[in-house]
PDB file of N, CA and C in Angstrom:
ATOM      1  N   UNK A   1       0.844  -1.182   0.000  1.00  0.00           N
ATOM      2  CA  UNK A   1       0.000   0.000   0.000  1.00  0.00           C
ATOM      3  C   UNK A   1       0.886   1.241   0.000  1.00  0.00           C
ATOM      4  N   UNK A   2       0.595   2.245  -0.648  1.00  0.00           N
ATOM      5  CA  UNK A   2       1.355   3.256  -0.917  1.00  0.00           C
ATOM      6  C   UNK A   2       0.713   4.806  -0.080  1.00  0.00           C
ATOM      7  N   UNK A   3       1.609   4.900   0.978  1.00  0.00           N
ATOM      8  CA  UNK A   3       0.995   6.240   1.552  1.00  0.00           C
ATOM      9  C   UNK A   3       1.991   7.089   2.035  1.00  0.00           C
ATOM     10  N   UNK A   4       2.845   7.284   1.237  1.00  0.00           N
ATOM     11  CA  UNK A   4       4.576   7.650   1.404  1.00  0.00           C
ATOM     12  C   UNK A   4       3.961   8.808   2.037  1.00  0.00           C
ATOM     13  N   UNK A   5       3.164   9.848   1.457  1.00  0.00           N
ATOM     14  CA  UNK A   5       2.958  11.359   2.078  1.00  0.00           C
ATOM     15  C   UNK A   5       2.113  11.143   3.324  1.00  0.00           C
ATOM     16  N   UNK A   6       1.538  10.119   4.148  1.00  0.00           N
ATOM     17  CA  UNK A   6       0.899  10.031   5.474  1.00  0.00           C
ATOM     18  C   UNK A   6       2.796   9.574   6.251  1.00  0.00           C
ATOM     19  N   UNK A   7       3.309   8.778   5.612  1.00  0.00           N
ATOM     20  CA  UNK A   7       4.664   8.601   6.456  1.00  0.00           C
ATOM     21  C   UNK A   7       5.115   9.423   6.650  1.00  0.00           C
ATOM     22  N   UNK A   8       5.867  10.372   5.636  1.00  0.00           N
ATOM     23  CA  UNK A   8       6.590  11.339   5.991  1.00  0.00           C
ATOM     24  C   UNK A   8       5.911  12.225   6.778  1.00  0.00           C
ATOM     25  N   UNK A   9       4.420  13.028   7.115  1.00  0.00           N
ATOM     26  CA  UNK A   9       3.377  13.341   7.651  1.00  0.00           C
ATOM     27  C   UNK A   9       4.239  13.081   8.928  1.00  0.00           C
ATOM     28  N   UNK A  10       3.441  11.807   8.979  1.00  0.00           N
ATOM     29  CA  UNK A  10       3.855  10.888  10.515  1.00  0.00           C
ATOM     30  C   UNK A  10       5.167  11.506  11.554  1.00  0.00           C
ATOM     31  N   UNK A  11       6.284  10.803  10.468  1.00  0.00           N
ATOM     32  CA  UNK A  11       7.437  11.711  11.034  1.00  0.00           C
ATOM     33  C   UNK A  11       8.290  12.817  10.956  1.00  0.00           C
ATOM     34  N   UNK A  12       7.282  13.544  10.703  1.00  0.00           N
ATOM     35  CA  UNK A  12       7.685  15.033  10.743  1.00  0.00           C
ATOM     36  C   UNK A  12       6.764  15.038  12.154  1.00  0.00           C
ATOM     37  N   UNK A  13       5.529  14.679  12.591  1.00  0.00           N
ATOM     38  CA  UNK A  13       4.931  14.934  13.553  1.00  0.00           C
ATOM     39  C   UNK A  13       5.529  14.525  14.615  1.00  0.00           C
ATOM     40  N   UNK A  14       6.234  13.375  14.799  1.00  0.00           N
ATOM     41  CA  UNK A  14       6.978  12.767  15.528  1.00  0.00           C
ATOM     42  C   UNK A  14       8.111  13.197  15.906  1.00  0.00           C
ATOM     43  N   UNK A  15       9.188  13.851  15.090  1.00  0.00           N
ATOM     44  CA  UNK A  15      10.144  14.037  14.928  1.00  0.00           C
ATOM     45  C   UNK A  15       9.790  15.992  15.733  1.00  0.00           C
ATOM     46  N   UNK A  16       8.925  16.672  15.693  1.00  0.00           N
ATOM     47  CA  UNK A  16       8.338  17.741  16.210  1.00  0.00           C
ATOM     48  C   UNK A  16       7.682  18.054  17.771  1.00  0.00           C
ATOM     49  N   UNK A  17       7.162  16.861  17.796  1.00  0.00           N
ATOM     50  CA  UNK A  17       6.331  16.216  19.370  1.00  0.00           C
ATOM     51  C   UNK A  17       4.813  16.974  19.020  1.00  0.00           C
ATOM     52  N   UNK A  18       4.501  16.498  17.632  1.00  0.00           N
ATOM     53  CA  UNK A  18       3.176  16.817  17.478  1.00  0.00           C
ATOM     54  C   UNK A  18       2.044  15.769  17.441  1.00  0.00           C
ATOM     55  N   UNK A  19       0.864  15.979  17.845  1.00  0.00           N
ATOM     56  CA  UNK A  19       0.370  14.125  18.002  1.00  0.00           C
ATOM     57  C   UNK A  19      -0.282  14.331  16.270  1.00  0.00           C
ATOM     58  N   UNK A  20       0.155  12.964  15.555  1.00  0.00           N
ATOM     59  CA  UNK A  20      -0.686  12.815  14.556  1.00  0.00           C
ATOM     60  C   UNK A  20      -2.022  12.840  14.424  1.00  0.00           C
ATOM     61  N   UNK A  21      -2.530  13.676  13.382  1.00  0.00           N
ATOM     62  CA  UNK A  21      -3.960  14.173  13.162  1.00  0.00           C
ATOM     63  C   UNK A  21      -4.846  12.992  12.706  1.00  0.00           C
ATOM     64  N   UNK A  22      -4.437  12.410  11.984  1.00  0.00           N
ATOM     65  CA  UNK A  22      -5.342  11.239  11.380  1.00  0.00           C
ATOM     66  C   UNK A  22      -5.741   9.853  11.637  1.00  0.00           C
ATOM     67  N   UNK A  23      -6.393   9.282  11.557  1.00  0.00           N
ATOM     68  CA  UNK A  23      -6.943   7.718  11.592  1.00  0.00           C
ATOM     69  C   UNK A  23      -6.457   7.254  10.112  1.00  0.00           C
ATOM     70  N   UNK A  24      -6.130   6.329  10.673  1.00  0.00           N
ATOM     71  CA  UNK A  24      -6.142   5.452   9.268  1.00  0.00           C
ATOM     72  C   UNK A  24      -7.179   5.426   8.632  1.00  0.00           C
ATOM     73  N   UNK A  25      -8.584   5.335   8.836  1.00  0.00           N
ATOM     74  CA  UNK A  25      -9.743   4.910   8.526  1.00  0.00           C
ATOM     75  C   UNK A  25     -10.115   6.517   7.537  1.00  0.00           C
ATOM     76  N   UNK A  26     -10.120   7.343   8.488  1.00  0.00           N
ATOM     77  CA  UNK A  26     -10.166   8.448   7.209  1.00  0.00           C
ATOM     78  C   UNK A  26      -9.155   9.633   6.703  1.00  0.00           C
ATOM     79  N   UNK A  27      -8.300   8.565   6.139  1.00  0.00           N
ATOM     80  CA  UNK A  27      -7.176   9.089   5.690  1.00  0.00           C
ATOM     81  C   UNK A  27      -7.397   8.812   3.838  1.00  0.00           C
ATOM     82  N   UNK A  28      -7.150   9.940   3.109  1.00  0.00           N
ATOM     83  CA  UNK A  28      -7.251   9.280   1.200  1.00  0.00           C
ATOM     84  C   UNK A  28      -6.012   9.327   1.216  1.00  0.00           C
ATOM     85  N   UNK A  29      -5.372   8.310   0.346  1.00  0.00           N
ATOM     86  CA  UNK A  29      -4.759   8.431  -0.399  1.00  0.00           C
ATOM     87  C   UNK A  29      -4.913   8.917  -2.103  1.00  0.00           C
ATOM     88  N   UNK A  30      -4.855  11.038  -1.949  1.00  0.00           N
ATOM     89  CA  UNK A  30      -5.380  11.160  -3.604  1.00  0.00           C
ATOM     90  C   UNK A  30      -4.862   9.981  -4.989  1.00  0.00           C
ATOM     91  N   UNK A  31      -3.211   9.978  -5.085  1.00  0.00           N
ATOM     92  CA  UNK A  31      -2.378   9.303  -6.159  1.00  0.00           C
ATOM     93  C   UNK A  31      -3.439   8.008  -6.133  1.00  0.00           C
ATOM     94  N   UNK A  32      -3.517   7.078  -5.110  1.00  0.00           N
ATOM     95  CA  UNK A  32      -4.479   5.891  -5.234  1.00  0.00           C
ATOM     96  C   UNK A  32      -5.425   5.894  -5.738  1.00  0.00           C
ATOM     97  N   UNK A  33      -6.700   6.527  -5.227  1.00  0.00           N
ATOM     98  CA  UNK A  33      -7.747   6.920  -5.697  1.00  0.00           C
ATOM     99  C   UNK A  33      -7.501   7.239  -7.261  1.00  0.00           C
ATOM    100  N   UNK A  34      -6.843   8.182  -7.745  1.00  0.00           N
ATOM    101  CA  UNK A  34      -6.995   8.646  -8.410  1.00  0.00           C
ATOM    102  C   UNK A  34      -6.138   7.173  -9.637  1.00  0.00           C
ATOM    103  N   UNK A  35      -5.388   6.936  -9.070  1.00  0.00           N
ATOM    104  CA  UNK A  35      -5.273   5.457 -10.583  1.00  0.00           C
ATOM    105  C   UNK A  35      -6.181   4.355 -10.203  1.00  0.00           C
ATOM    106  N   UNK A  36      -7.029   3.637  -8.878  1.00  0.00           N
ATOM    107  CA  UNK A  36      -8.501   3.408  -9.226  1.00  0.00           C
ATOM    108  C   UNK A  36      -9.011   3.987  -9.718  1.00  0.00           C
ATOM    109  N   UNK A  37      -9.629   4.676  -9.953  1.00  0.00           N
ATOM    110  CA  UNK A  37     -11.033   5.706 -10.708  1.00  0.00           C
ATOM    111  C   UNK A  37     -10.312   5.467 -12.199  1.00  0.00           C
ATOM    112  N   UNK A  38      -9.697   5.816 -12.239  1.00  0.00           N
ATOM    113  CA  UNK A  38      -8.593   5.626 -13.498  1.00  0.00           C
ATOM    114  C   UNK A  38      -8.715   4.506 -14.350  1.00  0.00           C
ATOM    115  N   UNK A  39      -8.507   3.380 -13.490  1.00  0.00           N
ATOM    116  CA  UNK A  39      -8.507   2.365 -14.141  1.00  0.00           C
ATOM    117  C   UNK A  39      -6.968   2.309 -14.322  1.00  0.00           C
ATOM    118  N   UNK A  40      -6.005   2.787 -13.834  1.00  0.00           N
ATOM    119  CA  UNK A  40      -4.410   2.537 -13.864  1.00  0.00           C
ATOM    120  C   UNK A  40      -4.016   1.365 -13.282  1.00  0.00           C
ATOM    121  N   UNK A  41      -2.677   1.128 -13.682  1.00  0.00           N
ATOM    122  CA  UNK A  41      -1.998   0.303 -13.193  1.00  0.00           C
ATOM    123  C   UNK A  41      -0.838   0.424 -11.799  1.00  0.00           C
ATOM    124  N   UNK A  42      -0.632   1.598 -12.215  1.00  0.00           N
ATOM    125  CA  UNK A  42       0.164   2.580 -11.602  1.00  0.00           C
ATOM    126  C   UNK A  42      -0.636   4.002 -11.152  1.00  0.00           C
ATOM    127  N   UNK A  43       0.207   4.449  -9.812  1.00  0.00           N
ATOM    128  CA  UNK A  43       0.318   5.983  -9.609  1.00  0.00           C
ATOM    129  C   UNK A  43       0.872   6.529 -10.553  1.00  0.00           C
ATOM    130  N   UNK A  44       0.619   7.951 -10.531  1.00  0.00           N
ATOM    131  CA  UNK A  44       0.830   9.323 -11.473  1.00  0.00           C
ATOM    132  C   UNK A  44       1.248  10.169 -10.159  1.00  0.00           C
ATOM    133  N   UNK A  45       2.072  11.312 -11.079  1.00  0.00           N
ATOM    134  CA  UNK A  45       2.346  12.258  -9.615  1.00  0.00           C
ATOM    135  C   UNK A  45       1.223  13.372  -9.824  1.00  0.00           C
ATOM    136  N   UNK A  46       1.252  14.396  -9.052  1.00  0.00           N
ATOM    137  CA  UNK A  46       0.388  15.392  -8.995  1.00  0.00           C
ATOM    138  C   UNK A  46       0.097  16.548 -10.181  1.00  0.00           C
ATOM    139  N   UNK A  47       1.734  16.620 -10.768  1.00  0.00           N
ATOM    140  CA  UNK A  47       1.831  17.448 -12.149  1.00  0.00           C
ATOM    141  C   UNK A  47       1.078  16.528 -12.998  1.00  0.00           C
ATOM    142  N   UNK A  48       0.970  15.237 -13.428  1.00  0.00           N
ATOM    143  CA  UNK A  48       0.391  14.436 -14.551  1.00  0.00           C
ATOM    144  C   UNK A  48      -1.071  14.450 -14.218  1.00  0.00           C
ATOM    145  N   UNK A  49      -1.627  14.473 -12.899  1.00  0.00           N
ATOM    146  CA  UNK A  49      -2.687  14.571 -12.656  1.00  0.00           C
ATOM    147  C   UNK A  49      -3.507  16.039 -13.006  1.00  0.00           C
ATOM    148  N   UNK A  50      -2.567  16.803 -12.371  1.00  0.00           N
ATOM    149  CA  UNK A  50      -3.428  17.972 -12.886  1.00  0.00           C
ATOM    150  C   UNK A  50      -3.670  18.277 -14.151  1.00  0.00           C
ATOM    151  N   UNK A  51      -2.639  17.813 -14.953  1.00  0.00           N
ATOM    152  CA  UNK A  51      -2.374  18.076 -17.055  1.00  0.00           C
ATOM    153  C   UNK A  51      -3.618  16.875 -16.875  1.00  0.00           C
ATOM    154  N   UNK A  52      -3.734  15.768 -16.799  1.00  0.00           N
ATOM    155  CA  UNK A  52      -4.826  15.210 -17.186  1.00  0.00           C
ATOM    156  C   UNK A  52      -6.125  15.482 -16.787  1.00  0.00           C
ATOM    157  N   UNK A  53      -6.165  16.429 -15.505  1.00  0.00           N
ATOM    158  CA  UNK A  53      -7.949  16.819 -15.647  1.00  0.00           C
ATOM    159  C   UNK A  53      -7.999  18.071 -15.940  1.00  0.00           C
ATOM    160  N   UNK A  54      -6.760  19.093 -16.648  1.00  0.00           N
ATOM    161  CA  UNK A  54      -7.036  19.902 -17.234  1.00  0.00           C
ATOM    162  C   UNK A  54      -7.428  20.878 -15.925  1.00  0.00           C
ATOM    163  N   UNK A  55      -6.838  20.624 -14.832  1.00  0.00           N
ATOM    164  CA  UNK A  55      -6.777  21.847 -13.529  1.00  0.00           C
ATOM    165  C   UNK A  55      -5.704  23.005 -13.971  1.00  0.00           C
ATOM    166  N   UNK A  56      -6.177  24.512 -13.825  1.00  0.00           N
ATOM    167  CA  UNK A  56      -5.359  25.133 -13.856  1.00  0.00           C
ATOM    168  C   UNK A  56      -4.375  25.425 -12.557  1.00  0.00           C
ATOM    169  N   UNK A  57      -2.886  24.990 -12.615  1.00  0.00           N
ATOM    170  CA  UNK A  57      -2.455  24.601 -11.424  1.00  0.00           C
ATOM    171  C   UNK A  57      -2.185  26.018 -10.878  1.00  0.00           C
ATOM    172  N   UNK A  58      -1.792  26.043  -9.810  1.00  0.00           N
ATOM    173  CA  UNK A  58      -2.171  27.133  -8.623  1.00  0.00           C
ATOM    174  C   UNK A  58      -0.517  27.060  -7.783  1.00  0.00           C
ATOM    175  N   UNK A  59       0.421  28.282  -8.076  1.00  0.00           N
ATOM    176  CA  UNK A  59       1.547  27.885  -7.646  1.00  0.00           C
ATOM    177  C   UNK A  59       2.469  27.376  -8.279  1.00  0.00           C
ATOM    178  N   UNK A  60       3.436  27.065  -7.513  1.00  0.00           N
ATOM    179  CA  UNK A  60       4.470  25.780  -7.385  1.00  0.00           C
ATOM    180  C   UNK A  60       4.342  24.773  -7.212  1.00  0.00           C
ATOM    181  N   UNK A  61       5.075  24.060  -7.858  1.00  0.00           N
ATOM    182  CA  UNK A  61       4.595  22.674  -7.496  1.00  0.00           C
ATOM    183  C   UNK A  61       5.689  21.987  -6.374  1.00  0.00           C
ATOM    184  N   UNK A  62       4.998  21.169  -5.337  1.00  0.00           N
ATOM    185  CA  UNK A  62       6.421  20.814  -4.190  1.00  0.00           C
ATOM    186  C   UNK A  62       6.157  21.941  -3.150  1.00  0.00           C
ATOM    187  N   UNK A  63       5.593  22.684  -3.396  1.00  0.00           N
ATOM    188  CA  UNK A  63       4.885  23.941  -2.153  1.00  0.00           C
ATOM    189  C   UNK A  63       3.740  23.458  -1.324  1.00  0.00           C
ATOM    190  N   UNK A  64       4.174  23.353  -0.125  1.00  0.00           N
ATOM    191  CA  UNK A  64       3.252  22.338   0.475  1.00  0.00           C
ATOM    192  C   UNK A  64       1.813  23.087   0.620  1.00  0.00           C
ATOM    193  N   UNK A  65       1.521  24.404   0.877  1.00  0.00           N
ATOM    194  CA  UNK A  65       0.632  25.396   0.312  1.00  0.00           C
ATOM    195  C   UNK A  65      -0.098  24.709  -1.103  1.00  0.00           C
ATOM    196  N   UNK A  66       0.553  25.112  -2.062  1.00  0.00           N
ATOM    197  CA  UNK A  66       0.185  24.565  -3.188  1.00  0.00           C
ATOM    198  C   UNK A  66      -0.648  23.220  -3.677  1.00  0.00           C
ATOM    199  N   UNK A  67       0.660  22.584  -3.454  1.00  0.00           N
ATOM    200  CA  UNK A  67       0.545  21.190  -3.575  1.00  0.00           C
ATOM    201  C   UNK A  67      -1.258  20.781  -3.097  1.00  0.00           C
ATOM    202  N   UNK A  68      -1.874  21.363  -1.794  1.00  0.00           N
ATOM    203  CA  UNK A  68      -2.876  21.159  -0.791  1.00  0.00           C
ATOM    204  C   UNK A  68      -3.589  21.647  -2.142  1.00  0.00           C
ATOM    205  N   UNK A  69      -3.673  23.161  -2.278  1.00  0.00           N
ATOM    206  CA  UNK A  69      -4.970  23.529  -3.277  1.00  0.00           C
ATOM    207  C   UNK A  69      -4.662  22.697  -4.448  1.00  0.00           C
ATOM    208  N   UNK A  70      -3.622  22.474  -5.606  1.00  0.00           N
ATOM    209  CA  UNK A  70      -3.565  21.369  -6.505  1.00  0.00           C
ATOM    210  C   UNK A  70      -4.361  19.871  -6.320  1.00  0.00           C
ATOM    211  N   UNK A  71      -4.384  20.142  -5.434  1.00  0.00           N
ATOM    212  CA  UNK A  71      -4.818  18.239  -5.347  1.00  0.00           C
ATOM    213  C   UNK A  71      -6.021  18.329  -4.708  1.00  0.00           C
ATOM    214  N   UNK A  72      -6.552  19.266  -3.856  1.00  0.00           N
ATOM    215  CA  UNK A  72      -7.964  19.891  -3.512  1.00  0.00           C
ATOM    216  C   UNK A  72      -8.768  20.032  -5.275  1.00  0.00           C
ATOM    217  N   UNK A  73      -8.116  20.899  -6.347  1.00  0.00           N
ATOM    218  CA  UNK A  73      -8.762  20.835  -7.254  1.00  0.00           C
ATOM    219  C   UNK A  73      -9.068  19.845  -8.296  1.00  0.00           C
ATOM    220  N   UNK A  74      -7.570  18.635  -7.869  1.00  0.00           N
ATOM    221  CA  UNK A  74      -7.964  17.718  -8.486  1.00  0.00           C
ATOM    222  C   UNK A  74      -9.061  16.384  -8.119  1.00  0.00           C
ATOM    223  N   UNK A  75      -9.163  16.860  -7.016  1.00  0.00           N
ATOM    224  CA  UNK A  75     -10.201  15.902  -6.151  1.00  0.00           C
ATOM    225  C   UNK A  75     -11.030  16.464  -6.449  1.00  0.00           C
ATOM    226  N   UNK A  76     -11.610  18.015  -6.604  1.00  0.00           N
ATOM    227  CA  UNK A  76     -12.465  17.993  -6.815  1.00  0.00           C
ATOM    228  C   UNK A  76     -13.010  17.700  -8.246  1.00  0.00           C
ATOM    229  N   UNK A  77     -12.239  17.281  -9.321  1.00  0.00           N
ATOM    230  CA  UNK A  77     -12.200  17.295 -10.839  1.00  0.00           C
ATOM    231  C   UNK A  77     -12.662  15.515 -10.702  1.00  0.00           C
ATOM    232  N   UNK A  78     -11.869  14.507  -9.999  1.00  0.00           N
ATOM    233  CA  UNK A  78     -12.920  13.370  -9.321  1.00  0.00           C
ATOM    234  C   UNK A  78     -14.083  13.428  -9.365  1.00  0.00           C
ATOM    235  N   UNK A  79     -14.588  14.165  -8.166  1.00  0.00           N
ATOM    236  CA  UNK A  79     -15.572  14.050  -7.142  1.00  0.00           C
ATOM    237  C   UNK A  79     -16.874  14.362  -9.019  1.00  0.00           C
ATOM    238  N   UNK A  80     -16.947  15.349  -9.488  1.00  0.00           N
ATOM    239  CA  UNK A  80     -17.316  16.011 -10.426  1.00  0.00           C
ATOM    240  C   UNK A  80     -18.123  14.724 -11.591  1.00  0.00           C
ATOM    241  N   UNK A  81     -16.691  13.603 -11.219  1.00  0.00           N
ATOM    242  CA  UNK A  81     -17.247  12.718 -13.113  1.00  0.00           C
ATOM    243  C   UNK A  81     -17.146  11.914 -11.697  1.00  0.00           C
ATOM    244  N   UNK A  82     -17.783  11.745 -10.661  1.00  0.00           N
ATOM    245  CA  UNK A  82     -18.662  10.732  -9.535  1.00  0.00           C
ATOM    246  C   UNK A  82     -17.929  10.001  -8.926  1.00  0.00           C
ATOM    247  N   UNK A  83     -16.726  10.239  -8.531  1.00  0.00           N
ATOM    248  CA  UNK A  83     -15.539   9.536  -7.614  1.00  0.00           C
ATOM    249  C   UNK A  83     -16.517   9.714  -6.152  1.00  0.00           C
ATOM    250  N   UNK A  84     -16.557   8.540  -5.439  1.00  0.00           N
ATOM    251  CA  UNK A  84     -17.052   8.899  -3.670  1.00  0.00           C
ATOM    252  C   UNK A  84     -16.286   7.892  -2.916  1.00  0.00           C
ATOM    253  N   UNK A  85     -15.981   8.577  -1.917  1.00  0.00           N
ATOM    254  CA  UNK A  85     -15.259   7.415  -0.715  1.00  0.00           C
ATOM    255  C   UNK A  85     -15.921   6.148  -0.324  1.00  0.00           C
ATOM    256  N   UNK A  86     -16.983   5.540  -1.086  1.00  0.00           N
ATOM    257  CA  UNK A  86     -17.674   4.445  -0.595  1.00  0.00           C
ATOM    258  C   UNK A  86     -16.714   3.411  -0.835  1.00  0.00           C
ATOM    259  N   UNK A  87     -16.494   2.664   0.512  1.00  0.00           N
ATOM    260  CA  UNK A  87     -15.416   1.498   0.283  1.00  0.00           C
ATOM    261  C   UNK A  87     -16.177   0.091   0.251  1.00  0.00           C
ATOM    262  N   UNK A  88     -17.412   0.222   0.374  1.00  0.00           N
ATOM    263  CA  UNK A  88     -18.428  -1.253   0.284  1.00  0.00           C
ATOM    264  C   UNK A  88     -17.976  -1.787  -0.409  1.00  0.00           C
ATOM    265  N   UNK A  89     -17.367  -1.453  -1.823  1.00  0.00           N
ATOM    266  CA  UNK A  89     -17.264  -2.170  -3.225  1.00  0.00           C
ATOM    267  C   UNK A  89     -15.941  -3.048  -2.814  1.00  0.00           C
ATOM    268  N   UNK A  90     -15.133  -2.617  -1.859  1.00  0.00           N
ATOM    269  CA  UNK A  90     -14.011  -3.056  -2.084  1.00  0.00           C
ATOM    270  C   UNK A  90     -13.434  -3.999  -1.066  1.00  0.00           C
ATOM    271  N   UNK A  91     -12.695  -4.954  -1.290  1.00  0.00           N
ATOM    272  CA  UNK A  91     -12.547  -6.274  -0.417  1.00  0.00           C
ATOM    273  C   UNK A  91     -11.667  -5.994   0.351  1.00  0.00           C
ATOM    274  N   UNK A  92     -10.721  -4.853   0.770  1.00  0.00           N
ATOM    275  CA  UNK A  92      -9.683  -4.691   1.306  1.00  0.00           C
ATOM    276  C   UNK A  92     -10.431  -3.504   2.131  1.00  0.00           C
ATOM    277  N   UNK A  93     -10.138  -3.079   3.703  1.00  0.00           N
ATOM    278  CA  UNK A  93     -10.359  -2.004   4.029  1.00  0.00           C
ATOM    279  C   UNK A  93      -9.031  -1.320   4.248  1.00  0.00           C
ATOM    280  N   UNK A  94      -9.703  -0.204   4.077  1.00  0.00           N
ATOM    281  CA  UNK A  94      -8.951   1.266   3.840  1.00  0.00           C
ATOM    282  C   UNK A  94      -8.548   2.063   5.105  1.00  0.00           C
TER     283      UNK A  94
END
């Protein structure tokens, strides 16, 4: 399972003495999601994602600022052609 950006997350929080914000349970992984919905085989990074839903990107890219609204707009470019967090469908929990 691929959640490199909740790790590094993790220990930066750790490494700070901040308590981690999230549950596993509702945590997305966008890159995932986004090559399910896809139908990929593979992850894409965030620049290929945005050129493919045609988001006008916002910033820098690698700006952790940025990066947040980039991938906010590409979720919402998902959510739009009917992406939803329903995990019923799926045999593995999340």
């Amino acid at each position: 399972m691929e959640n490199r950006d909740r790790l590094v997350f993790k220990n930066a929080c750790d490494k700070y003495g901040f308590e981690y914000p999230f549950l596993f349970e509702n945590y997305i992984d966008l890159a995932k999601e986004y090559m399910l919905f896809n139908n990929r085989n593979r992850m894409i990074s965030l620049k290929d994602a945005i050129e493919e839903t045609g988001v006008n990107k916002r910033g820098i890219l690698h700006a952790a600022y940025d990066d947040a609204v980039n991938a906010t707009l590409v979720m919402q470019k998902l959510i739009s052609k009917g992406w939803t967090n329903d995990r019923t469908h799926l045999s593995i929990a999340m």
